[in-house]
Protein backbone atom coordinates (compact mmCIF):
# COMPACT_ATOMS: atom_id res chain seq x y z
CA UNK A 1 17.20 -27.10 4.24
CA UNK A 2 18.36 -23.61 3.55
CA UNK A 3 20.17 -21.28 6.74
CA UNK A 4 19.45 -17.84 6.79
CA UNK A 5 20.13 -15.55 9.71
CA UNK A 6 17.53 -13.14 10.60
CA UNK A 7 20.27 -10.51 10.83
CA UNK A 8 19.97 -9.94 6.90
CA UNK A 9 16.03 -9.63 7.61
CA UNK A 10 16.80 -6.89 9.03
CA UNK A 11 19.47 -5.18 7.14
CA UNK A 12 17.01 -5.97 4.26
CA UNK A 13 13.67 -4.40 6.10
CA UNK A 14 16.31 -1.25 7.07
CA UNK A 15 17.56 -0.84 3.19
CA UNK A 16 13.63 -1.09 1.79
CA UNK A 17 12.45 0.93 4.38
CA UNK A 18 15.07 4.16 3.58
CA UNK A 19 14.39 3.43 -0.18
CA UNK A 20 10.68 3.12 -0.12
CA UNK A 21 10.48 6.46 1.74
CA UNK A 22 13.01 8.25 -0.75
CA UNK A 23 12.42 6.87 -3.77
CA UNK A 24 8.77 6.45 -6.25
CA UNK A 25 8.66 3.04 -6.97
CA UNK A 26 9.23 2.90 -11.10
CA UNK A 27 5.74 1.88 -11.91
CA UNK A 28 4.19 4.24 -10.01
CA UNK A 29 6.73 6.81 -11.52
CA UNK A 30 5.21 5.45 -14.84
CA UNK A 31 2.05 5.87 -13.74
CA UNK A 32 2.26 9.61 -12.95
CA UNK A 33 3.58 10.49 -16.24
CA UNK A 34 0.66 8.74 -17.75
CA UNK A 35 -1.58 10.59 -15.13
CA UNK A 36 0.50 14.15 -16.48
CA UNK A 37 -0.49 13.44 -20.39
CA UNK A 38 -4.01 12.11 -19.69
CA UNK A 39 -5.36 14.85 -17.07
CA UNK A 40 -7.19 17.71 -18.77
CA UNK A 41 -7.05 19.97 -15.56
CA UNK A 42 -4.61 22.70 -16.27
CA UNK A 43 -4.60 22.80 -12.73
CA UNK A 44 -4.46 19.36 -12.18
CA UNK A 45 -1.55 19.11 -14.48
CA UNK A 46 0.38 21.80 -12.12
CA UNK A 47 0.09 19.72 -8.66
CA UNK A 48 1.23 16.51 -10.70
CA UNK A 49 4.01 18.37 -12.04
CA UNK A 50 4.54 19.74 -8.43
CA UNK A 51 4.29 16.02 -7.20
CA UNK A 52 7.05 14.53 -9.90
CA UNK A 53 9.00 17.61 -8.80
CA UNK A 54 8.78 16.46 -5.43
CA UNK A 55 9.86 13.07 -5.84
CA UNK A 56 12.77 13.81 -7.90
CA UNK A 57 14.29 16.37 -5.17
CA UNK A 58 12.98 13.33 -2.65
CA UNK A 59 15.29 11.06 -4.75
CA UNK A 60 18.06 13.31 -5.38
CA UNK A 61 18.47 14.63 -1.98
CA UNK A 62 17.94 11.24 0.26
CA UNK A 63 15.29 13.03 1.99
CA UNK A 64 11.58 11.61 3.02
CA UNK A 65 8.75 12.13 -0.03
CA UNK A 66 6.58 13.09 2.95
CA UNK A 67 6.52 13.64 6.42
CA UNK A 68 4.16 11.09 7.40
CA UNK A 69 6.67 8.39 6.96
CA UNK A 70 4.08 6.05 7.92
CA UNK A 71 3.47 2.56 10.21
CA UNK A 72 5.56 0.26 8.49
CA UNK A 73 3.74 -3.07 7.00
CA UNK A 74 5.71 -5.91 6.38
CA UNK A 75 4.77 -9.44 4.18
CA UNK A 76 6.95 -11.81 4.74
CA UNK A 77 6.81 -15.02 2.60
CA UNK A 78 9.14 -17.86 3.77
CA UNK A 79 10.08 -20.66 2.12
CA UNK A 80 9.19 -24.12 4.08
CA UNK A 81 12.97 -25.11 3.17
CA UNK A 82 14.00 -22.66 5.12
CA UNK A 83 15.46 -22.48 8.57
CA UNK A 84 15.82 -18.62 10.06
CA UNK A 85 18.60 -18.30 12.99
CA UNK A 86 19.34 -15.74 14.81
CA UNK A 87 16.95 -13.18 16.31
CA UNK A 88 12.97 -13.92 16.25
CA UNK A 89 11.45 -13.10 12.99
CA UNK A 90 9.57 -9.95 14.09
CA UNK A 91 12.26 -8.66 16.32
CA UNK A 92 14.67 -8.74 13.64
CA UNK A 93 12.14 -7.06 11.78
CA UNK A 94 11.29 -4.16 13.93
CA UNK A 95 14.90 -3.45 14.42
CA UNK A 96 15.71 -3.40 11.05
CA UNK A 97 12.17 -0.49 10.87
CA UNK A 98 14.44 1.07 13.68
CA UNK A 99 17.76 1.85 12.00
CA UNK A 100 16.30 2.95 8.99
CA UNK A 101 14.55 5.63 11.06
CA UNK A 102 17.21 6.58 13.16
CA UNK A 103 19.45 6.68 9.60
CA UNK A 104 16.78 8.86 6.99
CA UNK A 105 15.59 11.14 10.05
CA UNK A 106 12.26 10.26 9.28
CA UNK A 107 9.43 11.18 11.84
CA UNK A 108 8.59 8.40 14.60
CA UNK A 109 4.48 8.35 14.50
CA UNK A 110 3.70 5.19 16.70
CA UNK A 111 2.35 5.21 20.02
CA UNK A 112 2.30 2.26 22.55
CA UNK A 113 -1.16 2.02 22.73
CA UNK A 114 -4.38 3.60 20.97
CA UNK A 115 -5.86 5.32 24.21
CA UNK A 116 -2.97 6.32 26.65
CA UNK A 117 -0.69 7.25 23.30
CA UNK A 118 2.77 7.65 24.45
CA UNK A 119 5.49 7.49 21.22
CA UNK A 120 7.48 4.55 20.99
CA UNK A 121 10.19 7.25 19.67
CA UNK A 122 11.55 4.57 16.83
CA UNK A 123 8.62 3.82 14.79
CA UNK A 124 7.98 0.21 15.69
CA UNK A 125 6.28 -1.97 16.43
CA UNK A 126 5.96 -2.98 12.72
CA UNK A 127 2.91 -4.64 11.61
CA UNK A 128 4.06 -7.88 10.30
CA UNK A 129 2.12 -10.44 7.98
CA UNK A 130 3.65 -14.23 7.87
CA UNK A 131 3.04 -16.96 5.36
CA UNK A 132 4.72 -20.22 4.91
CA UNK A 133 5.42 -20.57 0.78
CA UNK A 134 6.94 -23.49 -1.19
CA UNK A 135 10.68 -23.02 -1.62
CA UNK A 136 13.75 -22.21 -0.21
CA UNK A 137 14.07 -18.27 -0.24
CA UNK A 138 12.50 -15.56 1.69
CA UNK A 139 10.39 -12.66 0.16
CA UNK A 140 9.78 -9.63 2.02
CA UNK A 141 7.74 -6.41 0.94
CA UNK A 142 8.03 -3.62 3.07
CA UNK A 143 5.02 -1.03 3.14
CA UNK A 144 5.46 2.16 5.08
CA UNK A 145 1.92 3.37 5.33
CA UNK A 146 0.49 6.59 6.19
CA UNK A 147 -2.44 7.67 7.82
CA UNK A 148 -3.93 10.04 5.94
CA UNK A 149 -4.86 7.48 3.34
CA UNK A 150 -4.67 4.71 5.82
CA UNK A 151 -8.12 6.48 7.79
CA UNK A 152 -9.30 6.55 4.86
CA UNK A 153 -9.79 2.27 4.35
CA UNK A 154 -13.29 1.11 4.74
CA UNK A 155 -15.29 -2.34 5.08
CA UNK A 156 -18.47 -3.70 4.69
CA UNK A 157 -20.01 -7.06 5.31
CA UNK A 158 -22.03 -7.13 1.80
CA UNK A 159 -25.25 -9.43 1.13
CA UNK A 160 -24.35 -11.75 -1.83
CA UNK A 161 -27.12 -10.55 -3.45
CA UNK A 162 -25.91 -7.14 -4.20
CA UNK A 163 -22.50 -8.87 -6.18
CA UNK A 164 -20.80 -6.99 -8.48
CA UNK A 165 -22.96 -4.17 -8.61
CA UNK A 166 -22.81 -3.63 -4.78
CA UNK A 167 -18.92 -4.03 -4.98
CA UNK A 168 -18.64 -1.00 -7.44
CA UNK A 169 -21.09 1.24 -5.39
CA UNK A 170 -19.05 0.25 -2.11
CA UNK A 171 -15.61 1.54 -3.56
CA UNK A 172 -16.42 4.19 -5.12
CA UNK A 173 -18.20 5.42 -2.42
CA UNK A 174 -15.39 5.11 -0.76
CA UNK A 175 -13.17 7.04 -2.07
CA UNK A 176 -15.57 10.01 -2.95
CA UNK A 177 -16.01 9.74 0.88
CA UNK A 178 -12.55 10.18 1.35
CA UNK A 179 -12.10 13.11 -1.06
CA UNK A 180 -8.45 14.85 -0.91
CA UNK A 181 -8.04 13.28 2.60
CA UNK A 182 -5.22 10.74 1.12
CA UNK A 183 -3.28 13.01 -1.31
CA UNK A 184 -4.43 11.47 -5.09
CA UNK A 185 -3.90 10.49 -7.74
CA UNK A 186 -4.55 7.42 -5.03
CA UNK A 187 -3.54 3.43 -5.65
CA UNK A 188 -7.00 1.68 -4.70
CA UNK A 189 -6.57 -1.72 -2.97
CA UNK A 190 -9.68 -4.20 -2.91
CA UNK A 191 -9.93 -7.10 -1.12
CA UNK A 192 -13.24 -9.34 -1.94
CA UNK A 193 -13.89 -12.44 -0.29
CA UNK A 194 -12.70 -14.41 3.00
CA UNK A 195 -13.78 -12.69 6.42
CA UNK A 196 -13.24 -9.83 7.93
CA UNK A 197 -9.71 -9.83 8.56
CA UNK A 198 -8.90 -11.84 5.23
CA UNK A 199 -10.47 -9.06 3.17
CA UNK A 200 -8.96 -6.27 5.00
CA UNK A 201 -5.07 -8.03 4.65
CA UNK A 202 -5.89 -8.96 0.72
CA UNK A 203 -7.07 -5.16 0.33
CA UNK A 204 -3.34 -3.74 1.73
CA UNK A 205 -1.39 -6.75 0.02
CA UNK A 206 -3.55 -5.90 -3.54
CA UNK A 207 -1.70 -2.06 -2.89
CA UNK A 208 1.90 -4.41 -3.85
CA UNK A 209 0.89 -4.97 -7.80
CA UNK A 210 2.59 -2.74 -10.45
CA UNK A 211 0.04 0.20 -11.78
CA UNK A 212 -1.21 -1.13 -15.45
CA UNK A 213 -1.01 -4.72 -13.91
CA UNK A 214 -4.55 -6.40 -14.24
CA UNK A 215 -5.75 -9.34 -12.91
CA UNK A 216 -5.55 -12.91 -14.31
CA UNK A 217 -9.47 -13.45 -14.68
CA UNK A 218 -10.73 -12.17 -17.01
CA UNK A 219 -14.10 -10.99 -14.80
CA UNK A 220 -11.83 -9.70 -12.14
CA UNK A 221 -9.56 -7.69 -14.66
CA UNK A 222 -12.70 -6.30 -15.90
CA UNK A 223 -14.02 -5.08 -12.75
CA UNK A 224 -10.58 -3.58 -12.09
CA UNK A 225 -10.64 -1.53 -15.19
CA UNK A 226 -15.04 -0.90 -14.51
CA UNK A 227 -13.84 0.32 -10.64
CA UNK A 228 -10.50 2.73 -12.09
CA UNK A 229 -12.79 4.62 -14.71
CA UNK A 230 -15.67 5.03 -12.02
CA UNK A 231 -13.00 6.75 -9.65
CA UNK A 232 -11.56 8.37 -11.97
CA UNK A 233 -15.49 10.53 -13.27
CA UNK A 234 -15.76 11.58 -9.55
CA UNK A 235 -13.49 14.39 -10.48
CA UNK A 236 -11.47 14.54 -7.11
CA UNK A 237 -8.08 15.14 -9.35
CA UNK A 238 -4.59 15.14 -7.61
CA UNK A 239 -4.27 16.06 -4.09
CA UNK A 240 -8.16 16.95 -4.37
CA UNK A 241 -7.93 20.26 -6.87
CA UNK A 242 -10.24 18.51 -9.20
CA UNK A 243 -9.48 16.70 -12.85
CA UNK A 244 -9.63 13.60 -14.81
CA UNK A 245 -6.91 11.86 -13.10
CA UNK A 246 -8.42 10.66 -9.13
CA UNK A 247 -6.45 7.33 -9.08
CA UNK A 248 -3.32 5.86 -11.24
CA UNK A 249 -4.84 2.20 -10.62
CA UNK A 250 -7.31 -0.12 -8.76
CA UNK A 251 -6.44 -3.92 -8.24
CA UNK A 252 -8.46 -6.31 -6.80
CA UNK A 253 -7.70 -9.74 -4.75
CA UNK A 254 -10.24 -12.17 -3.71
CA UNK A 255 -10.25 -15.61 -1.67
CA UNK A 256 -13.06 -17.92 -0.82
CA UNK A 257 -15.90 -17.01 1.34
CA UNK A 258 -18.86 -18.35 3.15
CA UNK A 259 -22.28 -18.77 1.30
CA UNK A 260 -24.02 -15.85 3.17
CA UNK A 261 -20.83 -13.42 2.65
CA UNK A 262 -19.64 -10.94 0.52
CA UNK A 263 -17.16 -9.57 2.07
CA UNK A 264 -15.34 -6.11 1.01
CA UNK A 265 -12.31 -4.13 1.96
CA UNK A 266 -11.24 -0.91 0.62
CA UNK A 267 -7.36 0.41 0.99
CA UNK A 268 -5.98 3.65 -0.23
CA UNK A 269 -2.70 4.49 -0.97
CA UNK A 270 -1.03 8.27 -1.44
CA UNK A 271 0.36 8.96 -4.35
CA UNK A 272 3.78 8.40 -3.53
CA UNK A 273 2.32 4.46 -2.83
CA UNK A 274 5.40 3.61 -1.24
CA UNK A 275 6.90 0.13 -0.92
CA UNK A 276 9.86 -2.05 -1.75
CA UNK A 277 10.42 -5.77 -1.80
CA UNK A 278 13.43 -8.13 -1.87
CA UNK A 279 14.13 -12.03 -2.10
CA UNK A 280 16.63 -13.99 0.18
């Protein structure tokens, strides 16, 4: 049995936290200079230039990407060899969300409750996902996630009938519904399978996977590649000014489901698709 105390959870959730906001993540870095040399839109070209511009100056300055510094989702794996100590997980957690954003200045955008809305002035409550894993360590992938691609997540309770076809028409549906709304070239997230809540969680934890990264199956990798080119003809272009280039990558998770389900969730992420993860 392995100690760890829960006050490196959060002086781990505070350092990915200031560095997701500040800094692309190097794949999707990657994946915007591939976006720059594939998009034929002169003017598309120009806001993804503008965009790389903006993360550098993001980077070099220690200053937020955007101001919508998002509701922070967390994934924490632990090891069943592992004993935490210390505060409770999520408390831990949500004070590690609140001296990052104390620290990096960034804007506080949660309220207490959906109707009455009064800010919690520190950004937390985190959302916080929890799985017991095989092993010893502790992996934790921090998500800050905001809302104008987060409104823009959809699901639908498909027949099993309409399979793959209905899949395809369901996402890319989706995202021509959602237009500029969620500042492209967008990271699509797909979760297939499970219930309700199962697809909507695999959706936001398929928005973790490097860009260029396809899935192990062979059917599912081809659907992911089938679902990127179909986004990509709607012509949306970065931050909606039309072009080639609507999304740098689509990934797709599944898990079991009932005989009368097909299940589908759709998650969008902005551009900037922050995140950051680290092991214990």
């Amino acid at each position: 049995m392995r100690t760890i105390s829960t006050t490196r959870i959060r002086d781990v959730v505070k350092e990915l936290c200031l560095a997701a906001n500040f800094e692309l993540p190097s794949d999707v870095a990657s994946g915007m200079e591939w976006a720059l040399q594939t998009e034929r839109s002169e003017l598309g070209r120009r806001v993804l230039a503008q965009l790389r511009e903006n993360a550098a100056l993001a980077r070099r300055d220690s200053l937020a990407m955007c101001q919508d510094t998002g509701l922070v989702v967390v994934f924490i794996d632990v090891g069943q060899d592992v004993h935490l100590e210390g505060l409770l997980l999520e408390d831990a957690v949500n004070e590690g969300v609140r001296l990052a954003y104390r620290e990096g200045f960034f804007r506080c955008s949660i309220v207490n409750d959906p109707l009455q809305r009064i800010n919690t002035e520190d950004n937390t409550p985190a959302v916080v996902h929890t799985r017991i894993v095989v092993g010893d360590k502790v992996h934790i992938y921090a998500v800050p996630k905001g809302f104008g691609s987060e409104n823009m997540s959809r699901l639908a309770m498909l027949k099993p009938s309409q399979g793959r076809r209905g899949v395809l028409d369901f996402v890319v549906e989706t995202v021509s519904m959602a237009g500029g709304n969620p500042c492209p070239p967008i990271m699509v997230g797909v979760g297939l399978g499970g219930t309700m809540e199962k697809a909507a969680e695999l959706s936001k934890r398929s928005l973790l996977l490097p860009v260029g990264q396809r899935h192990q199956e062979p059917h599912l990798a081809a659907l992911e590649r089938d679902l990127l080119e179909a986004v990509n003809r709607l012509g949306i272009g970065a931050q909606g000014f039309g072009g080639t280039v609507t999304a740098l990558d689509v990934h797709v998770l599944t898990a079991p489901t009932h005989i009368a389900g097909l299940p589908v969730a759709v998650n969008i992420n902005c551009h900037a698709a922050r995140h950051g993860e680290a092991v214990l």
